[in-house]
Protein backbone atom coordinates (compact mmCIF):
# COMPACT_ATOMS: atom_id res chain seq x y z
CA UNK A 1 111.02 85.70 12.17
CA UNK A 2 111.67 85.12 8.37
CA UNK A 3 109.14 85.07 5.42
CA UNK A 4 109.40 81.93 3.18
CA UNK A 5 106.44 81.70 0.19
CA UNK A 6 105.23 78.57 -0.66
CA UNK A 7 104.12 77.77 -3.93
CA UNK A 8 101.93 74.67 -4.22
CA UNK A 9 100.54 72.79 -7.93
CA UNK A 10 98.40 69.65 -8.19
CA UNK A 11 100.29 66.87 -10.11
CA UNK A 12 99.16 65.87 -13.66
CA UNK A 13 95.51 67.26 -12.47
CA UNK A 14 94.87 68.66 -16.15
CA UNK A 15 95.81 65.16 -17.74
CA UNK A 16 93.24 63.77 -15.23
CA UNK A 17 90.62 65.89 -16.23
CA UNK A 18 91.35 65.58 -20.10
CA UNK A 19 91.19 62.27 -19.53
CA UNK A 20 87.70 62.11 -18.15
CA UNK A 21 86.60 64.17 -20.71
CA UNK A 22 88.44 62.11 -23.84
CA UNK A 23 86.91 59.27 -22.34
CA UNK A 24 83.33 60.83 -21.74
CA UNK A 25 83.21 59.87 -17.91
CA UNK A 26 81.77 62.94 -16.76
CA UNK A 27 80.34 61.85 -13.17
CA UNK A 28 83.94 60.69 -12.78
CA UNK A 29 84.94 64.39 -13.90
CA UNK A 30 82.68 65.82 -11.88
CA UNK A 31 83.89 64.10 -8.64
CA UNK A 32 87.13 64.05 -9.30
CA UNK A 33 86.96 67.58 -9.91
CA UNK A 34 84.74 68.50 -6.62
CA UNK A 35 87.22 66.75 -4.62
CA UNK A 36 90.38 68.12 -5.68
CA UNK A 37 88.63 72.11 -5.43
CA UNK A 38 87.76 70.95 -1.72
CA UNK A 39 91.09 69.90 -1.03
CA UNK A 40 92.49 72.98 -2.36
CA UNK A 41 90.20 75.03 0.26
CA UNK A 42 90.94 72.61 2.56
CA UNK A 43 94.47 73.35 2.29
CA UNK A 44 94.64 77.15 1.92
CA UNK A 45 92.38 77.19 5.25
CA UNK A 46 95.12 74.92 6.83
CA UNK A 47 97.67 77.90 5.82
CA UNK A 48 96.03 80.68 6.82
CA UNK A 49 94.92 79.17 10.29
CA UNK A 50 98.41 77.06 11.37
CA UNK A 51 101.07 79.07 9.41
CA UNK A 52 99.39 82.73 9.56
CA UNK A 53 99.94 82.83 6.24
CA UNK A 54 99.12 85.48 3.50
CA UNK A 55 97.21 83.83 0.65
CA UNK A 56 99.43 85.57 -2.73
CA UNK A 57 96.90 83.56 -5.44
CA UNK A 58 95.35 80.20 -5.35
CA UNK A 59 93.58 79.17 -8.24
CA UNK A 60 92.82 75.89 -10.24
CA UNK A 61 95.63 73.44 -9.37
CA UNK A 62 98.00 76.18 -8.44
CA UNK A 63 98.99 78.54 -5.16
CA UNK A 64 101.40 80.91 -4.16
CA UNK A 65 101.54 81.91 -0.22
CA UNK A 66 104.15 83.36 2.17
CA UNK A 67 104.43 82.48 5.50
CA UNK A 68 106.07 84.35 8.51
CA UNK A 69 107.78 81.72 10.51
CA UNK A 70 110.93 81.53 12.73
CA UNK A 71 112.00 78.16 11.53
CA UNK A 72 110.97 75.87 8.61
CA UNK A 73 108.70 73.92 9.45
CA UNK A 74 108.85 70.70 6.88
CA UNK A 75 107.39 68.10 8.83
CA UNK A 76 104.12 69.97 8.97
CA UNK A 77 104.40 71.09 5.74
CA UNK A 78 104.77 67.11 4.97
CA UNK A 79 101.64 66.62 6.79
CA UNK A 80 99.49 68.58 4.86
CA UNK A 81 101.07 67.17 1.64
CA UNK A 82 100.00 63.62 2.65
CA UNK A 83 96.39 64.41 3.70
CA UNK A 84 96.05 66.74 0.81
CA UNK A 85 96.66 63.76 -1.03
CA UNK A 86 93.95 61.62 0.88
CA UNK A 87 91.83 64.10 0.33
CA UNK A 88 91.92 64.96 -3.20
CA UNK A 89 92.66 61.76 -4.38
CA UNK A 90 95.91 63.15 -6.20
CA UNK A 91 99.03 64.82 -5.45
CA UNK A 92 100.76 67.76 -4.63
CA UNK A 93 104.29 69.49 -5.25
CA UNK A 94 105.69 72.26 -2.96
CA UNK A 95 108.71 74.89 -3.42
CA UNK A 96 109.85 76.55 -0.48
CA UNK A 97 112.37 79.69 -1.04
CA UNK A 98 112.92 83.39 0.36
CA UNK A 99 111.37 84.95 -2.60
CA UNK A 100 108.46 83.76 -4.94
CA UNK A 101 111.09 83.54 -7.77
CA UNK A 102 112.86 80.64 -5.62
CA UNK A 103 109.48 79.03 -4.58
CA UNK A 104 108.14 78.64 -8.04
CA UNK A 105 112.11 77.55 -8.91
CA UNK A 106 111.94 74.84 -6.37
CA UNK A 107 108.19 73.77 -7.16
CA UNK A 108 109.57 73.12 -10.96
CA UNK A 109 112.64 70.95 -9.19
CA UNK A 110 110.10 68.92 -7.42
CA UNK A 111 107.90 68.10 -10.50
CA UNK A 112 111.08 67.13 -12.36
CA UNK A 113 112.22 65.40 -9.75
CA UNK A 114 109.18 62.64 -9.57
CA UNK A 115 106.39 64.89 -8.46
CA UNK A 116 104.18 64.74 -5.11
CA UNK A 117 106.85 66.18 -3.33
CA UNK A 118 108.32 69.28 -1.09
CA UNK A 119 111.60 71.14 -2.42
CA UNK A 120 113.52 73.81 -1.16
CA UNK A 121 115.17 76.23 -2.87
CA UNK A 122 119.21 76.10 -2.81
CA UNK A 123 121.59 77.80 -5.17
CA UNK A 124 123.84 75.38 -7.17
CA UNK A 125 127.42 75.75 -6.31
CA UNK A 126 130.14 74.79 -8.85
């Protein structure tokens, strides 16, 4: 068994929001807003209950979990991206690494690499 940590963050979720509020759509706000905070329950409950795993923070548009697992398991990982998506009515980036460092290192690779997305951390070799 090896612990991996996740770390998850809502794509372009504050320029949504600013939006709405630039704009003065506040019922828009408010829903967009209600779903994406249900979706984010939604999705730590999906953690803790299929991957066992240990909730580090969650908070606004943002988590950071690990999970005990004996291999990585991407495709459900994938799942939950997609209907975290449906669900929210935006998207979501992963990093996947050994340590939180390479997590959050791989979540910034998958938001410069075009967003809604799941990365895993590997070391550059020259």
């Amino acid at each position: 068994m090896k612990t991996l940590y996740i770390a998850a963050d809502g794509d372009d979720v504050g320029r949504k929001i600013e939006f709405f509020i630039v704009m003065e759509q506040m019922d828009p706000l408010s829903d967009f807003f209600n779903d994406f905070q249900a979706a984010m329950i939604w999705f730590t409950e999906k953690l803790l209950k299929e991957f066992n795993a240990k909730i580090i923070f969650s908070g606004g548009d943002s988590l950071l979990a690990s999970l005990i697992v004996s291999e990585l398991l991407i495709d459900e990982l994938e799942k939950l991206r997609i209907e975290f998506s449906n669900l929210s009515h935006t998207t979501i980036s992963f990093g996947i690494g050994d340590s939180p460092r390479q997590a959050y290192f791989a979540l910034k690779l998958a938001k410069a690499s075009g967003k809604n997305r799941i990365e895993i951390f590997q070391e550059c070799a020259r």
